[in-house]
C-alpha atoms as a PDB file:
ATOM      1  CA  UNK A   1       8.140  14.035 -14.787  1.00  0.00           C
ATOM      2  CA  UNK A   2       6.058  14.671 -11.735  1.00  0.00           C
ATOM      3  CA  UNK A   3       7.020  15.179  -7.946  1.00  0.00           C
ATOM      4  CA  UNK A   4       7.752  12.098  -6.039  1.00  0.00           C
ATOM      5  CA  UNK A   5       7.175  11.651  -2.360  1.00  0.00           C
ATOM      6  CA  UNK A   6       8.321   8.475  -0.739  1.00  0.00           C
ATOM      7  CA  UNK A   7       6.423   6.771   1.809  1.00  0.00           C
ATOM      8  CA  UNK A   8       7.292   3.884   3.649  1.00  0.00           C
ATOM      9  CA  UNK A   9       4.557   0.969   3.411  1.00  0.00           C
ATOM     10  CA  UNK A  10       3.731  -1.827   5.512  1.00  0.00           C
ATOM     11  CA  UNK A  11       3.372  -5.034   3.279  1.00  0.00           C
ATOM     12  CA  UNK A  12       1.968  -8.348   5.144  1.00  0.00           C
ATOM     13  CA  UNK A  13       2.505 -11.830   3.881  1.00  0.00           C
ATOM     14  CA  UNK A  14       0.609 -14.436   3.834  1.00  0.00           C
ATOM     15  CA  UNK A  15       0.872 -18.333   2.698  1.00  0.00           C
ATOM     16  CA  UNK A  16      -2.739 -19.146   1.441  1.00  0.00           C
ATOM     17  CA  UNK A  17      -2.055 -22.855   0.041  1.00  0.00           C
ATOM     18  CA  UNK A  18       1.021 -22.895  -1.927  1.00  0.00           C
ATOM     19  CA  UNK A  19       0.623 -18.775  -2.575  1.00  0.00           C
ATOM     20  CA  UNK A  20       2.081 -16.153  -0.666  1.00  0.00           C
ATOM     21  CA  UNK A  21      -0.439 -13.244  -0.323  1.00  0.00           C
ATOM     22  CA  UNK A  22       1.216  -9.942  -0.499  1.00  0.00           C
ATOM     23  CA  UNK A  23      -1.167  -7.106   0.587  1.00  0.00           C
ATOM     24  CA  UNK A  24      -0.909  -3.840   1.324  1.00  0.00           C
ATOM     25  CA  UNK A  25      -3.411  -2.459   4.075  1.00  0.00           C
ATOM     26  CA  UNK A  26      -2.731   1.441   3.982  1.00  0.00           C
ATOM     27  CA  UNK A  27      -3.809   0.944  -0.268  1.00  0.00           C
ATOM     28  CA  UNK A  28      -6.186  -1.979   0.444  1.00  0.00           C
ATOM     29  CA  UNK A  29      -3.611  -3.588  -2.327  1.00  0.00           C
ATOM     30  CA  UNK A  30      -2.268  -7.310  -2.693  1.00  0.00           C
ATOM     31  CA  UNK A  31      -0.522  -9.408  -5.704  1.00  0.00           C
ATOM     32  CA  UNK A  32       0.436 -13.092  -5.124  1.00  0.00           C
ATOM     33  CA  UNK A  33       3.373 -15.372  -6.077  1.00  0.00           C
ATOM     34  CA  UNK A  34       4.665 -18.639  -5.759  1.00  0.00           C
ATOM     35  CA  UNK A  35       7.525 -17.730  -3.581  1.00  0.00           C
ATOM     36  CA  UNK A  36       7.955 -14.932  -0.936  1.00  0.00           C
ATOM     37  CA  UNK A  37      10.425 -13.212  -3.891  1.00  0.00           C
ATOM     38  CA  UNK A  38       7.873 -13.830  -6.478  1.00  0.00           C
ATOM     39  CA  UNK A  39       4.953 -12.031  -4.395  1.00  0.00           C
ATOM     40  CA  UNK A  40       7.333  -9.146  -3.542  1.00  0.00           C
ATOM     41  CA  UNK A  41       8.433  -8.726  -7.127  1.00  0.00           C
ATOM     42  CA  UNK A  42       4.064  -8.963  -8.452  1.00  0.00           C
ATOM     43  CA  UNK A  43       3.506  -6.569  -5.451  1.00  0.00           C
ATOM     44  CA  UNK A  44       5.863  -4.035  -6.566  1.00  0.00           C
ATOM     45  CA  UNK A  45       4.375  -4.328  -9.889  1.00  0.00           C
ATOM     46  CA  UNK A  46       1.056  -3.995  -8.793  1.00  0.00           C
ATOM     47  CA  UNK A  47       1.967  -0.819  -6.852  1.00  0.00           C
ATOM     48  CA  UNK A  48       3.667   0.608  -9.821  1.00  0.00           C
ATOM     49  CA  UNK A  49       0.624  -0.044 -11.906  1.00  0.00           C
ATOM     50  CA  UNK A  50      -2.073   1.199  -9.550  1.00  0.00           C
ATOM     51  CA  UNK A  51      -0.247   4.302  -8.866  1.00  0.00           C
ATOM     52  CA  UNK A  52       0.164   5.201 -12.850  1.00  0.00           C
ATOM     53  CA  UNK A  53      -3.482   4.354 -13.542  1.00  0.00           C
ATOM     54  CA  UNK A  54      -4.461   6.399 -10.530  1.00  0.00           C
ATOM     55  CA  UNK A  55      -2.330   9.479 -11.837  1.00  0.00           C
ATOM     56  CA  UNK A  56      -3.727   9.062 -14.988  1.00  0.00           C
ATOM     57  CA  UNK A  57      -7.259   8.836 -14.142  1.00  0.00           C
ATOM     58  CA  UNK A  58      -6.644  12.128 -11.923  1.00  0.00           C
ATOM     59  CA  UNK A  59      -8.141  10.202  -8.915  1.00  0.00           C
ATOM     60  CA  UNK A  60      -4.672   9.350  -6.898  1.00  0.00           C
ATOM     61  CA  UNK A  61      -5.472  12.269  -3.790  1.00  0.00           C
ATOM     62  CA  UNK A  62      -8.942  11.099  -3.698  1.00  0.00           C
ATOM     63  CA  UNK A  63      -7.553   7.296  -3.502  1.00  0.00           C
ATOM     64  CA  UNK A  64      -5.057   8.003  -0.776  1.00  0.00           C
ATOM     65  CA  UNK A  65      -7.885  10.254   1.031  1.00  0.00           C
ATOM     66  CA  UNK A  66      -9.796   7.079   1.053  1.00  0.00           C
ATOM     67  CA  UNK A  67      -7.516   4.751   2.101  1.00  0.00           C
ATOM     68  CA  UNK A  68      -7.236   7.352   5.080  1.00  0.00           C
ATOM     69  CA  UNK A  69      -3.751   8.998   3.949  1.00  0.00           C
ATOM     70  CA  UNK A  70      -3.535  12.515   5.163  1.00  0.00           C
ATOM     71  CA  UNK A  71      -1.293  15.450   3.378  1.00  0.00           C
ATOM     72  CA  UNK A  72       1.560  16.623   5.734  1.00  0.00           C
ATOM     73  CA  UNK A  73       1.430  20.082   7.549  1.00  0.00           C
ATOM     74  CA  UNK A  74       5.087  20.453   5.408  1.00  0.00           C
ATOM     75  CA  UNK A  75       5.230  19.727   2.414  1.00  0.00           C
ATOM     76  CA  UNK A  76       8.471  17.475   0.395  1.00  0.00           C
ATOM     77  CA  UNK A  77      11.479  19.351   0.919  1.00  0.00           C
ATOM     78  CA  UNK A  78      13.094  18.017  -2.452  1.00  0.00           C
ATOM     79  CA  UNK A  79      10.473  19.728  -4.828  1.00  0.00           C
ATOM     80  CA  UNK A  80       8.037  21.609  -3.168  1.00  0.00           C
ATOM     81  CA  UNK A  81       5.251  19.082  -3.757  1.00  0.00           C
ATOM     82  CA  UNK A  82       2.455  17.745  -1.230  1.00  0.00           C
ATOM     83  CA  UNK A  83       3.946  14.978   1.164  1.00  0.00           C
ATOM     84  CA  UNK A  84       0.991  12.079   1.649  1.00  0.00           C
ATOM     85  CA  UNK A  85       1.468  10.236   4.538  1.00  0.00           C
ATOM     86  CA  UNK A  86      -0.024   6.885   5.033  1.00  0.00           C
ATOM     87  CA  UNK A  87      -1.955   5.756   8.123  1.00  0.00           C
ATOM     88  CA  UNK A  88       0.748   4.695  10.783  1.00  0.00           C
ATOM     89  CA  UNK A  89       1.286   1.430  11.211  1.00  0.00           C
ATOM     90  CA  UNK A  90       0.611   0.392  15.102  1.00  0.00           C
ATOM     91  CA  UNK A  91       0.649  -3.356  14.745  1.00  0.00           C
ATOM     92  CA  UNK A  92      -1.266  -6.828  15.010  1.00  0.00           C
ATOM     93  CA  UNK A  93      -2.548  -8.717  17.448  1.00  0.00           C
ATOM     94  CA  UNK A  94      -3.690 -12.379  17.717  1.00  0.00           C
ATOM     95  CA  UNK A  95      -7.221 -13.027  19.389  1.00  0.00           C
ATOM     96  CA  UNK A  96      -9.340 -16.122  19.481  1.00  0.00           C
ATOM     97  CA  UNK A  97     -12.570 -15.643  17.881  1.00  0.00           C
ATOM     98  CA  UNK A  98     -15.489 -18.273  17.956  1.00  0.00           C
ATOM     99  CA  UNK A  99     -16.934 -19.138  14.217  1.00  0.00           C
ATOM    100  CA  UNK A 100     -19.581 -21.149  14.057  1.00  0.00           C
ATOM    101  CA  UNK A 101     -19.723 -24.043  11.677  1.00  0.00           C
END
């Protein structure tokens, strides 16, 4: 089994229609549902399965280097293994923009 390293991840939600948008901005990463628990449960599965392709591909450092992750100066205490840390979260804002039409 390989080294985990947890990271906590900012998921946004979004009601497109009668779809809730889950997505993911530090993995550029979404999954929808019907319902807020549906999208939560497709986004989990999502994550799973982009993470296991990823580590089987061999690509997952050069994925999280991407998405702007950085490794930690220490590294996971439990076994010893790199510690990715995702960008930090700051927050959102709501502007008014002018689209033409």
């Amino acid at each position: 089994m390989k080294p985990e390293n947890l990271v906590r991840l900012t998921v946004q939600f979004l009601q497109e229609g009668d779809t809730i948008v889950a997505y993911c901005p530090s993995l550029d990463l979404s999954a929808q549902g019907a319902s807020l628990e549906d999208a939560k449960k497709a986004f989990q599965e999502t994550f799973e399965l982009f993470i296991e392709e990823l580590n089987k591909a061999g690509k997952l450092e050069d994925v999280l280097e991407e998405c702007g992750w950085r490794k930690a100066e220490m590294p996971n205490t439990k076994n010893g293994s790199p510690r990715w840390m995702p960008p930090r979260y700051i927050g959102n804002l709501e502007e008014e923009f002018s689209i033409p039409v």
